[in-house]
Protein backbone atom coordinates (compact mmCIF):
# COMPACT_ATOMS: atom_id res chain seq x y z
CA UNK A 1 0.00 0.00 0.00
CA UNK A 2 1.49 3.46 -0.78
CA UNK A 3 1.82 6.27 1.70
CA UNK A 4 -0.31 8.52 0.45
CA UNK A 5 -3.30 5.64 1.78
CA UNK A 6 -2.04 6.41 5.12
CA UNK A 7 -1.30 10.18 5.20
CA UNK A 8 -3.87 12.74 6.56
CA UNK A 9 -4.53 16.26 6.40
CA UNK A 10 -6.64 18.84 8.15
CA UNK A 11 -8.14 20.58 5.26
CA UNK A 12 -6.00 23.23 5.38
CA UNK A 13 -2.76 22.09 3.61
CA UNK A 14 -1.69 20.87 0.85
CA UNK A 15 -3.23 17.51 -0.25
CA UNK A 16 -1.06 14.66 0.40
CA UNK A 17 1.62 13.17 -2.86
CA UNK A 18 0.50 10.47 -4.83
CA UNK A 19 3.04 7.79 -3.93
CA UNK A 20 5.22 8.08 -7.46
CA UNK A 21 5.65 11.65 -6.69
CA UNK A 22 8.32 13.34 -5.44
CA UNK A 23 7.60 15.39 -2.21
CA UNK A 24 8.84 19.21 -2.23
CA UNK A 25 11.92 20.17 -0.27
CA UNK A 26 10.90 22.75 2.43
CA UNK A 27 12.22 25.11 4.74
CA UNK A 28 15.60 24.16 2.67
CA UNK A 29 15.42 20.42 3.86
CA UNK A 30 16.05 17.83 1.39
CA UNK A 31 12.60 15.59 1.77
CA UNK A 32 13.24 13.48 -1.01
CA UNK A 33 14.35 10.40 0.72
CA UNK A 34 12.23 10.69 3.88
CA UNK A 35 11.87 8.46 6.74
CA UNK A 36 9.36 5.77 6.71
CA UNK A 37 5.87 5.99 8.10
CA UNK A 38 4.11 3.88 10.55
CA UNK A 39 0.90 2.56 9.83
CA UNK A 40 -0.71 4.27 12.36
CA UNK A 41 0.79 7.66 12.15
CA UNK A 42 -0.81 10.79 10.32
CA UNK A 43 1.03 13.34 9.11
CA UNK A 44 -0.95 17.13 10.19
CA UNK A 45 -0.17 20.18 8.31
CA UNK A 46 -0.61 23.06 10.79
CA UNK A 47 -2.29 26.79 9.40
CA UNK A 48 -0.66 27.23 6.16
CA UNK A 49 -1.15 31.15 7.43
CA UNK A 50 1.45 30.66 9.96
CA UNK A 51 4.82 29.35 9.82
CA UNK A 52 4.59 26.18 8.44
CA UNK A 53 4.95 23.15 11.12
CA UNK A 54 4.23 19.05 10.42
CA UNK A 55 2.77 17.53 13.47
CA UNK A 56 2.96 13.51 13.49
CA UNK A 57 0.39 11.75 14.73
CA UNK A 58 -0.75 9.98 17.19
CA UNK A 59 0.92 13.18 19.62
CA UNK A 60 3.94 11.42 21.36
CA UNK A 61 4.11 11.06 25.22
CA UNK A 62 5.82 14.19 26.73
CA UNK A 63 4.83 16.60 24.22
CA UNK A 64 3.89 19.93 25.59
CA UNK A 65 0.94 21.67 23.31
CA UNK A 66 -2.00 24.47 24.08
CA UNK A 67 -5.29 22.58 24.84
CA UNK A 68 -8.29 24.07 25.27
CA UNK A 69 -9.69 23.93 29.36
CA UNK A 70 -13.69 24.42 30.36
CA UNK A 71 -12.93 28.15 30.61
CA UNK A 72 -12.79 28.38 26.95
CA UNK A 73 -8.82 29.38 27.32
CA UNK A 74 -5.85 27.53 26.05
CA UNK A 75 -3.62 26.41 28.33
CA UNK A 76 -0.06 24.73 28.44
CA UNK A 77 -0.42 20.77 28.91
CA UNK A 78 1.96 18.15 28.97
CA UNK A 79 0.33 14.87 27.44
CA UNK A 80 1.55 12.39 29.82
CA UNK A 81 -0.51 9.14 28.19
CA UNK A 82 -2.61 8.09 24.84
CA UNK A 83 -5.16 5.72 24.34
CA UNK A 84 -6.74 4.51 20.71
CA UNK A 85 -10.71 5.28 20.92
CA UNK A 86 -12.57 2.22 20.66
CA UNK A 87 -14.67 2.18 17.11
CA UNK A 88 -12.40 5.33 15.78
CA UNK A 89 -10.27 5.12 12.41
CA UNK A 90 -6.95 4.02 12.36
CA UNK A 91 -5.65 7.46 14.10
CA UNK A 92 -8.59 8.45 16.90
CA UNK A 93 -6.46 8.97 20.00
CA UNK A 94 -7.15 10.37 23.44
CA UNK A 95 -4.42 12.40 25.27
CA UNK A 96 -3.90 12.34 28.87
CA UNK A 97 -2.60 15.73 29.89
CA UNK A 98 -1.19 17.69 32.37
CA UNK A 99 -1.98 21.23 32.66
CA UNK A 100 1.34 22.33 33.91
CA UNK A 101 0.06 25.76 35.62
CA UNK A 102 -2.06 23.77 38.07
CA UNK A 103 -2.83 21.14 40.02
CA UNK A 104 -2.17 17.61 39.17
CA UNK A 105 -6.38 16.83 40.31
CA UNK A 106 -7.09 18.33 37.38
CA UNK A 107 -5.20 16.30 34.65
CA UNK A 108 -7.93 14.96 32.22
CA UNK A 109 -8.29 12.90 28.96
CA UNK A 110 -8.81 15.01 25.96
CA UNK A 111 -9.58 14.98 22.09
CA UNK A 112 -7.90 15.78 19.43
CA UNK A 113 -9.94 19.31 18.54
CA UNK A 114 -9.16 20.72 21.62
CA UNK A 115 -5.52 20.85 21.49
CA UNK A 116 -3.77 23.78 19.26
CA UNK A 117 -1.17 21.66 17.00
CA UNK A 118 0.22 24.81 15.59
CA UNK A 119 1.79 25.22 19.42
CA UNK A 120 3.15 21.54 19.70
CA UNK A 121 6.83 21.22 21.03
CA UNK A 122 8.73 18.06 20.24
CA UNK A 123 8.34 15.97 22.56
CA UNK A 124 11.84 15.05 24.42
CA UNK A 125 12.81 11.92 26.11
CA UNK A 126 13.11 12.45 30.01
CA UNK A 127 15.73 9.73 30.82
CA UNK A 128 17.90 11.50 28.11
CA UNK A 129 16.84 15.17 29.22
CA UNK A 130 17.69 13.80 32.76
CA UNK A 131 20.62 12.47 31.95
CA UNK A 132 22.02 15.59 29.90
CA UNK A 133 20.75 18.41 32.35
CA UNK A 134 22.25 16.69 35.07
CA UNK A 135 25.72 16.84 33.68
CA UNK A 136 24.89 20.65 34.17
CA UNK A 137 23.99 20.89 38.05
CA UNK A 138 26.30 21.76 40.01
CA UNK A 139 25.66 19.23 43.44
CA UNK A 140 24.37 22.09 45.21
CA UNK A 141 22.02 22.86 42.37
CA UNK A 142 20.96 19.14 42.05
CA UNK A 143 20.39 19.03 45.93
CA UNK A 144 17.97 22.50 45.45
CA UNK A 145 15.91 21.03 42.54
CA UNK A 146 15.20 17.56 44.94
CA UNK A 147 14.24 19.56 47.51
CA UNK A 148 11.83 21.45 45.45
CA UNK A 149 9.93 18.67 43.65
CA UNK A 150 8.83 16.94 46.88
CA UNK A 151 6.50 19.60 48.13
CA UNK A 152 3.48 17.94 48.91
CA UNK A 153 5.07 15.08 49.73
CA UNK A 154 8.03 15.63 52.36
CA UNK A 155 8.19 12.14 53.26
CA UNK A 156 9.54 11.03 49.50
CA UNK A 157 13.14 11.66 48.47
CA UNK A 158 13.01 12.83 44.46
CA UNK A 159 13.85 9.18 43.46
CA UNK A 160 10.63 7.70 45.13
CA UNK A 161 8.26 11.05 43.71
CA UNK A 162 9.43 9.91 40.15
CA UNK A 163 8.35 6.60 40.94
CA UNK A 164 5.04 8.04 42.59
CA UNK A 165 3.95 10.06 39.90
CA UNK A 166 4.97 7.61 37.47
CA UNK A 167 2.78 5.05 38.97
CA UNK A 168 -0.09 7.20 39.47
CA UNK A 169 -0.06 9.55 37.07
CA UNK A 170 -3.51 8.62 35.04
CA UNK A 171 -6.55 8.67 37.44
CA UNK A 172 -8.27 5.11 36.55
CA UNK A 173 -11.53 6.28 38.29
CA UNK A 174 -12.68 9.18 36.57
CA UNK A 175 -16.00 9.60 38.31
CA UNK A 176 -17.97 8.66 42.06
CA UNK A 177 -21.42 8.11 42.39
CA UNK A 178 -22.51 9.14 46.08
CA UNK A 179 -25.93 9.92 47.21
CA UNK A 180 -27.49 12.51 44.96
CA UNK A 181 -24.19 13.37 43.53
CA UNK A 182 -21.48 12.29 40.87
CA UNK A 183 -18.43 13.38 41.56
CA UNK A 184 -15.03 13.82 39.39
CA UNK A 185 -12.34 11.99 41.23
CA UNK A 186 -8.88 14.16 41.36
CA UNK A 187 -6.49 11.48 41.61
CA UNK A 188 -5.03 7.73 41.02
CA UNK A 189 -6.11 5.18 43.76
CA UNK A 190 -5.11 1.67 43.74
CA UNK A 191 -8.07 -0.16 43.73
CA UNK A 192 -8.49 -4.20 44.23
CA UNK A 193 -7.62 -5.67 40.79
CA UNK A 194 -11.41 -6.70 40.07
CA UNK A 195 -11.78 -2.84 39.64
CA UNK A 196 -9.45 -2.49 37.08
CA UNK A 197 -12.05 -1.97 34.15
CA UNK A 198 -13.66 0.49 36.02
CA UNK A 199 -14.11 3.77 35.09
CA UNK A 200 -16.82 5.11 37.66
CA UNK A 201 -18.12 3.16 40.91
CA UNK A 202 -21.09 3.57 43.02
CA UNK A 203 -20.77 3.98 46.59
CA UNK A 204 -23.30 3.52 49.23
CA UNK A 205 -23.89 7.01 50.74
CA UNK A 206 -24.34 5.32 54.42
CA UNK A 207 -22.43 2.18 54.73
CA UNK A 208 -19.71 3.31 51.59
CA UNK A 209 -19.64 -0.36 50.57
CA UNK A 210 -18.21 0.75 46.20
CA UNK A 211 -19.64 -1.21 43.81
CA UNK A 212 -18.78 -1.72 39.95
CA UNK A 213 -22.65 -0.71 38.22
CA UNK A 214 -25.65 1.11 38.98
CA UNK A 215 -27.76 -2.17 39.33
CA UNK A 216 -25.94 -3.87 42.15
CA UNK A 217 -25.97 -0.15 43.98
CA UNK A 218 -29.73 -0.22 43.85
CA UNK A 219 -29.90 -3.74 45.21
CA UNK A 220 -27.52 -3.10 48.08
CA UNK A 221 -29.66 -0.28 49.21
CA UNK A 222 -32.90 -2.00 49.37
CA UNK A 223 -30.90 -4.28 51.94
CA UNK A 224 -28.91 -1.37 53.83
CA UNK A 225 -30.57 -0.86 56.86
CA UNK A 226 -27.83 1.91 57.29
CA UNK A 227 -28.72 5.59 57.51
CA UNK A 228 -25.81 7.28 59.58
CA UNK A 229 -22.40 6.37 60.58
CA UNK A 230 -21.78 3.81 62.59
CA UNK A 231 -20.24 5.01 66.15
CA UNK A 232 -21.42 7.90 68.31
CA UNK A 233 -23.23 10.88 67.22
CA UNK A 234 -21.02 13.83 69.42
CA UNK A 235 -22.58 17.02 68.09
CA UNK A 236 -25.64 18.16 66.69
CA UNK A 237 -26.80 21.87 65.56
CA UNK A 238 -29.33 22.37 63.40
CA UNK A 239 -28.94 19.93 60.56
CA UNK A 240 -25.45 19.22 61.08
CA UNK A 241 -24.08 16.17 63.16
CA UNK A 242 -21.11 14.85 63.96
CA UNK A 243 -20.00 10.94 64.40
CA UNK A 244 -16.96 9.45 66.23
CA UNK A 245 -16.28 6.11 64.43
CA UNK A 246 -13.53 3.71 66.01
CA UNK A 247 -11.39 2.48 63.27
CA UNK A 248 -11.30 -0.77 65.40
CA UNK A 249 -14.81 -1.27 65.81
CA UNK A 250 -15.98 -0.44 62.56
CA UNK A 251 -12.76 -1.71 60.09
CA UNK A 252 -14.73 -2.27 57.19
CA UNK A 253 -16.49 1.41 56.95
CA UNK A 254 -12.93 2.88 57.93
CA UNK A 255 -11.17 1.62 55.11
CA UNK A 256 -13.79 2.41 53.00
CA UNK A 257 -14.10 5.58 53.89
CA UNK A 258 -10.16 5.91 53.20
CA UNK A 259 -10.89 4.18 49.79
CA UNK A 260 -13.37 7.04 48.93
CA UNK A 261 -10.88 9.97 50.14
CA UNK A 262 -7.80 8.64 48.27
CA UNK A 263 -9.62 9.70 45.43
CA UNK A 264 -9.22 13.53 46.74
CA UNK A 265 -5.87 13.30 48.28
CA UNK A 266 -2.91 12.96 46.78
CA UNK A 267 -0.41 13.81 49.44
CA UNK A 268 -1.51 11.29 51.88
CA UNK A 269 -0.22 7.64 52.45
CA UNK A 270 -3.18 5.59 52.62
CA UNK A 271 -3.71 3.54 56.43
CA UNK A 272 -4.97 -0.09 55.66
CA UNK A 273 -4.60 -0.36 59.42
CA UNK A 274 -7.53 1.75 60.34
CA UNK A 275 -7.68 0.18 64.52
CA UNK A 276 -5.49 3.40 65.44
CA UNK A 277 -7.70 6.32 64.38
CA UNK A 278 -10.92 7.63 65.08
CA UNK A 279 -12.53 9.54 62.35
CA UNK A 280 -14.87 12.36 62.49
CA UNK A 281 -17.56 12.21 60.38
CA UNK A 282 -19.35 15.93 59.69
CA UNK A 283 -23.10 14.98 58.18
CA UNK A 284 -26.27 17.15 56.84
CA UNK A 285 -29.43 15.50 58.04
CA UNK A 286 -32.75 15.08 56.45
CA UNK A 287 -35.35 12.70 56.87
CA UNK A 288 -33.76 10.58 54.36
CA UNK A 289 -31.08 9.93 56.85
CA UNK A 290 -27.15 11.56 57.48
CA UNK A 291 -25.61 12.61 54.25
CA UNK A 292 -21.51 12.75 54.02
CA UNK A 293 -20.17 16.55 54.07
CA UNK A 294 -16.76 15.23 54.89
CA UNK A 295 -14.17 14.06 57.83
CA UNK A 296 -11.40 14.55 59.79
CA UNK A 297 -9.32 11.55 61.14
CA UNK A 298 -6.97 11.55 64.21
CA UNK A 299 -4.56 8.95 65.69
CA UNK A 300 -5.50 7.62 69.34
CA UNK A 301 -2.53 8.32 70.77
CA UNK A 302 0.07 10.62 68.93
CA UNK A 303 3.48 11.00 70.36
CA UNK A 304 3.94 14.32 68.30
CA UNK A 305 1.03 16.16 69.24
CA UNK A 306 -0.89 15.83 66.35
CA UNK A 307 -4.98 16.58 66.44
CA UNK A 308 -6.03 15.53 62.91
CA UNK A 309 -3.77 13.06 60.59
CA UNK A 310 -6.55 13.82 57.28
CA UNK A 311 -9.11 16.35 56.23
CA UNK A 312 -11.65 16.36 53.00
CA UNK A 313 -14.63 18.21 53.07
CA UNK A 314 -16.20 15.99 49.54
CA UNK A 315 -16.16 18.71 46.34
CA UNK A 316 -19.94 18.42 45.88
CA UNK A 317 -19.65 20.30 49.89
CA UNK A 318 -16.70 22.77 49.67
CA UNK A 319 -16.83 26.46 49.93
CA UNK A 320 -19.67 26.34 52.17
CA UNK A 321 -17.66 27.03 55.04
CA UNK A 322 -17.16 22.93 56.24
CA UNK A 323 -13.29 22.93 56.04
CA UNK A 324 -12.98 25.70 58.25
CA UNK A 325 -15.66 23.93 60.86
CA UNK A 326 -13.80 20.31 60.85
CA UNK A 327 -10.49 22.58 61.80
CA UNK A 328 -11.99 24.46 64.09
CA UNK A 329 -14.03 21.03 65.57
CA UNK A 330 -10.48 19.34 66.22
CA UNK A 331 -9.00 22.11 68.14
CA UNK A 332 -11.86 21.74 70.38
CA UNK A 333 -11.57 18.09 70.95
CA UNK A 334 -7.96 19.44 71.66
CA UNK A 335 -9.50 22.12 74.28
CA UNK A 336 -11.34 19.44 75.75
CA UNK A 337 -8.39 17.13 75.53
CA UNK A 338 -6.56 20.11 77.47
CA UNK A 339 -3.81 20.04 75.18
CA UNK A 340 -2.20 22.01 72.18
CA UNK A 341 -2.57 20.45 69.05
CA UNK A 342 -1.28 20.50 65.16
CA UNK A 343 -2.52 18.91 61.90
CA UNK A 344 -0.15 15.97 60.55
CA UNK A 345 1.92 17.63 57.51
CA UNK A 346 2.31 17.40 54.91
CA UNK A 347 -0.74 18.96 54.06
CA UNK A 348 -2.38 19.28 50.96
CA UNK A 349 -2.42 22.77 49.02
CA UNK A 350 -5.90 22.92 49.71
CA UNK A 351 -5.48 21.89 53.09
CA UNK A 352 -3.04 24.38 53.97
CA UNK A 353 -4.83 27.54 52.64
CA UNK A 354 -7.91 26.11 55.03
CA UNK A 355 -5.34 26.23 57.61
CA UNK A 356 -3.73 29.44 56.80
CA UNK A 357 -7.17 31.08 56.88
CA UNK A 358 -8.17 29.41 60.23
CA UNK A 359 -5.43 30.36 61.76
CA UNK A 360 -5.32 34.02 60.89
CA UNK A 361 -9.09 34.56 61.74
CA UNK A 362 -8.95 32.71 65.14
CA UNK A 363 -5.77 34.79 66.09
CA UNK A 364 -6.48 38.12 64.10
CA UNK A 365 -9.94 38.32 65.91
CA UNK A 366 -8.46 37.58 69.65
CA UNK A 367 -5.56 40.59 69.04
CA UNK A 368 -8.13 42.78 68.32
CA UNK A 369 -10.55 42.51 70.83
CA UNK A 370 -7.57 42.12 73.96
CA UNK A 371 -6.30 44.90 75.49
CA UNK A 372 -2.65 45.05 76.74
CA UNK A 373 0.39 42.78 75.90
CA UNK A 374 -0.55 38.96 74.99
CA UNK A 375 1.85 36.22 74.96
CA UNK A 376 2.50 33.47 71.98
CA UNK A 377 2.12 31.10 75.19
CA UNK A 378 -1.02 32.69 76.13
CA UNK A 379 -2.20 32.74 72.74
CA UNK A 380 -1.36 29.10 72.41
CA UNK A 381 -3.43 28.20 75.52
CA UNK A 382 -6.15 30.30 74.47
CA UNK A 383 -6.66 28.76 70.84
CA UNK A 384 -4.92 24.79 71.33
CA UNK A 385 -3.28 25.92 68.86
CA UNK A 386 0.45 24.87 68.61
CA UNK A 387 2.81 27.81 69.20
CA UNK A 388 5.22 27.22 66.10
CA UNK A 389 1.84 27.58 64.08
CA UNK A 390 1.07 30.61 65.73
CA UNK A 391 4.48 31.82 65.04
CA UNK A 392 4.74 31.11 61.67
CA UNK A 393 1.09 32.66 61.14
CA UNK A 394 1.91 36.02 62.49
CA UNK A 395 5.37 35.94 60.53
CA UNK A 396 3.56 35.42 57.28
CA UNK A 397 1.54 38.55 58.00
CA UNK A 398 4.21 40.59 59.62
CA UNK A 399 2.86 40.89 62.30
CA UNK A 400 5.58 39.92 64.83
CA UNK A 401 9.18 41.23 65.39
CA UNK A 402 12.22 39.72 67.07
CA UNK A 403 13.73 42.68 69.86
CA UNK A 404 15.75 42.40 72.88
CA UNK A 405 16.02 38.05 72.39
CA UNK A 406 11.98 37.80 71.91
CA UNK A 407 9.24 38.22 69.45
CA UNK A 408 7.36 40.99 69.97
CA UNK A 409 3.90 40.74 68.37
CA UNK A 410 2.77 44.22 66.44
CA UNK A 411 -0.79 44.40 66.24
CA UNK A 412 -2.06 47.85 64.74
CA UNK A 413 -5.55 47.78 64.33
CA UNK A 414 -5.94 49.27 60.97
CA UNK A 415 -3.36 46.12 59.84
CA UNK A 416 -5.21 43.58 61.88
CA UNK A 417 -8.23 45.27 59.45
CA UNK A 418 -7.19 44.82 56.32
CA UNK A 419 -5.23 40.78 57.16
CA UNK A 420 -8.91 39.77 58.60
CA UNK A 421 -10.43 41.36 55.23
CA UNK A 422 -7.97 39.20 53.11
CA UNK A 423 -8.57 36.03 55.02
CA UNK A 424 -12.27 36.02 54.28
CA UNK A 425 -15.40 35.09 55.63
CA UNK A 426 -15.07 32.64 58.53
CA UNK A 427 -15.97 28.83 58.48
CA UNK A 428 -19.65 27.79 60.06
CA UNK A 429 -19.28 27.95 63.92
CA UNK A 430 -19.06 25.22 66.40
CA UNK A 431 -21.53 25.28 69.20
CA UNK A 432 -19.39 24.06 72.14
CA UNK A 433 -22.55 24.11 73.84
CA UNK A 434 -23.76 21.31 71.95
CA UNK A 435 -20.33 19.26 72.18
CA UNK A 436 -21.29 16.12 73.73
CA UNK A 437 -17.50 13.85 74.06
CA UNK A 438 -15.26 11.91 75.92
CA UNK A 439 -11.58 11.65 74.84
CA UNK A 440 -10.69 8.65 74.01
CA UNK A 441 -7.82 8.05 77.16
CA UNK A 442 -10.90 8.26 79.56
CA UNK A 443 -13.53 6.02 77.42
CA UNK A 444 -10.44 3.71 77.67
């Protein structure tokens, strides 16, 4: 079969050479003799308006290109898989890609029309990049650049976040079925194996047993008897409640639960041993039964002082104000616990803006009511929260100096104005009053 059977255009080049014809040099290349092409290749000529560029198809793994987003916009991607479409001609690929200005939850597959091929970069192979840019790094330089690519995930040298993100870099569950709601997932989890062929899964709202299709879902719940957590309810106000689950009493709804928020969280290690933690499960209540807003999950006993080891308020829930009440719900467990507390790091991006905003409001809102001079100690004992947090708050809005061997906190009330106007509206509040809980030392 000639070539010219298995060459494509867009429409807006030149048609393709009959196969006894000789092909036109251009941009002063010789393309007489040119290389062979693969049956399933396609050779794209980009706007003939612009400078003239031949894309090869299918798009090669690691080449950067525009695509277009939901916003209408082009942005910079990196396609970091392919897949042939089922039913398609001989070139119908999907490209898994990376929009390198943001977040790795929102990596997606795409098509073919909504990437810009007049942008497309040759794509380079990383071993060989590696290999050649590292001749170039000084040690210092090399040390820098390792120390840089594991934010998010502190606990990996830059060896095992290669392997990471190699191994989980295409999401294999795109979408969640819970309750009323389907929900993108953000992130690779490793399933059980049966799951491989799965691309969404159906989760039962009160128990969170996952199943593989809509059918066996809607069997399952005319048997689940289930229409809250299981464990104590701790707090109620209004239509929200709050359930203590014992990861050793209830296993199977604590790993599943885990399952379900892997999907979310990328810079957490997932706990298959669940009998250590209680998790904190935040709940809007109808008369349907208690509907999943989100958790919080905290180790028993934790020699480093930490108050929460995990946080995800679900997407279909956030900025309603629930992040900022399952923060401000484990500092008074703390309180109660008559201890300072921290959250387990590394946290997520996400997590740590919640954080950042907590903290500010809770300490912004106590400097501006007190009168006189106020301690970092006093602060700390005040709020349960941890006094290197508190530090590093009021650092980040210069708000504290270092005189005379101590810090010296600066609170002008015009400042203390315009940081609490930054930080934005508060999180829902939590009625102590309503706080019904023993800590878990004493139940034991």
């Amino acid at each position: 079969m000639g070539s010219s059977a298995n060459t494509e255009t867009n429409g807006t080049g030149p048609p393709p050479s009959s196969s006894n014809q000789k092909p036109p040099a251009m941009n002063g290349g010789d393309l007489s003799h040119p290389p062979p092409l693969a049956l399933d290749q396609a050779i794209v000529m980009s706007d003939p308006s612009k400078k003239r560029k031949m894309v090869m198809l299918p798009l090669e793994v690691g080449t950067l290109v525009m695509c277009r987003w939901r916003d209408g916009k082009h942005h910079p991607v990196k396609v970091i898989e392919r897949r042939r479409i089922h039913n398609g001609c001989t070139n119908d690929y999907e490209y898994y890609v990376h929009y390198t200005e943001f977040n790795r939850r929102l990596d997606e597959w795409t098509h073919l029309d909504q990437l810009d091929l007049d942008s497309v970069e040759c794509a380079v192979d990383e071993k060989v990049e590696e290999k050649v840019t590292s001749l170039k790094k000084t040690r210092h330089q090399k040390r820098k650049i390792d120390e840089t690519h594991v934010e998010g995930h502190e606990e990996l040298d830059a060896a095992s976040l290669r392997e990471h993100e190699e191994f989980t870099k295409v999401k294999n569950i795109a979408t969640v079925e819970l309750g009323k709601y389907e929900i993108e997932t953000w992130y690779f989890f490793p399933f059980p194996p049966e799951y491989n062929d799965c691309v969404k899964l159906f989760f039962c709202e009160f128990c969170l047993n996952f199943m593989k299709r809509k059918e066996q879902l809607r069997r399952h719940m005319r048997k689940c008897d289930l229409k809250h957590p299981p464990g104590d309810e701790i707090y109620r106000s209004g239509t929200l409640s709050m359930f203590e689950v014992d990861g050793k009493k209830n296993k199977v709804y604590a790993q599943n639960l885990c399952y379900l928020a892997k999907l979310f969280l990328d810079h957490k290690t997932l706990y298959y041993d669940v009998d250590l933690f209680l998790f904190y499960v935040l709940c809007e209540c109808d008369d349907r039964g208690c509907h999943k807003v989100g958790y919080f999950s905290k180790e028993k006993h934790s020699e480093e002082a930490y108050n929460l080891a995990c946080i995800l308020t679900l997407p279909s829930y956030q900025r309603k104000g629930y992040g900022k009440f399952l923060i401000a719900f484990s500092y008074e467990l703390s309180k109660k616990e008559g201890k300072v507390g921290t959250p387990e790091r590394p946290l997520s991006d996400l997590g740590l803006l919640s954080y950042r905003g907590y903290w500010t409001r809770v300490l912004l809102d106590i400097l501006k009511k007190h009168k006189g001079n106020i301690s970092i100690k006093e602060l700390s004992d005040m709020t349960a929260i941890k006094a290197e947090d508190i530090l590093s708050t009021l650092q980040s809005l210069e708000l504290i100096q270092y005189r005379k061997g101590q810090h010296v906190i600066c609170a002008d009330p015009k400042v203390l104005d315009r940081h609490l106007k930054a930080a934005g509206r508060g999180g829902l509040d939590v009625d102590v009053s309503k706080l019904i809980w023993t800590p878990y030392k004493d139940q034991s």
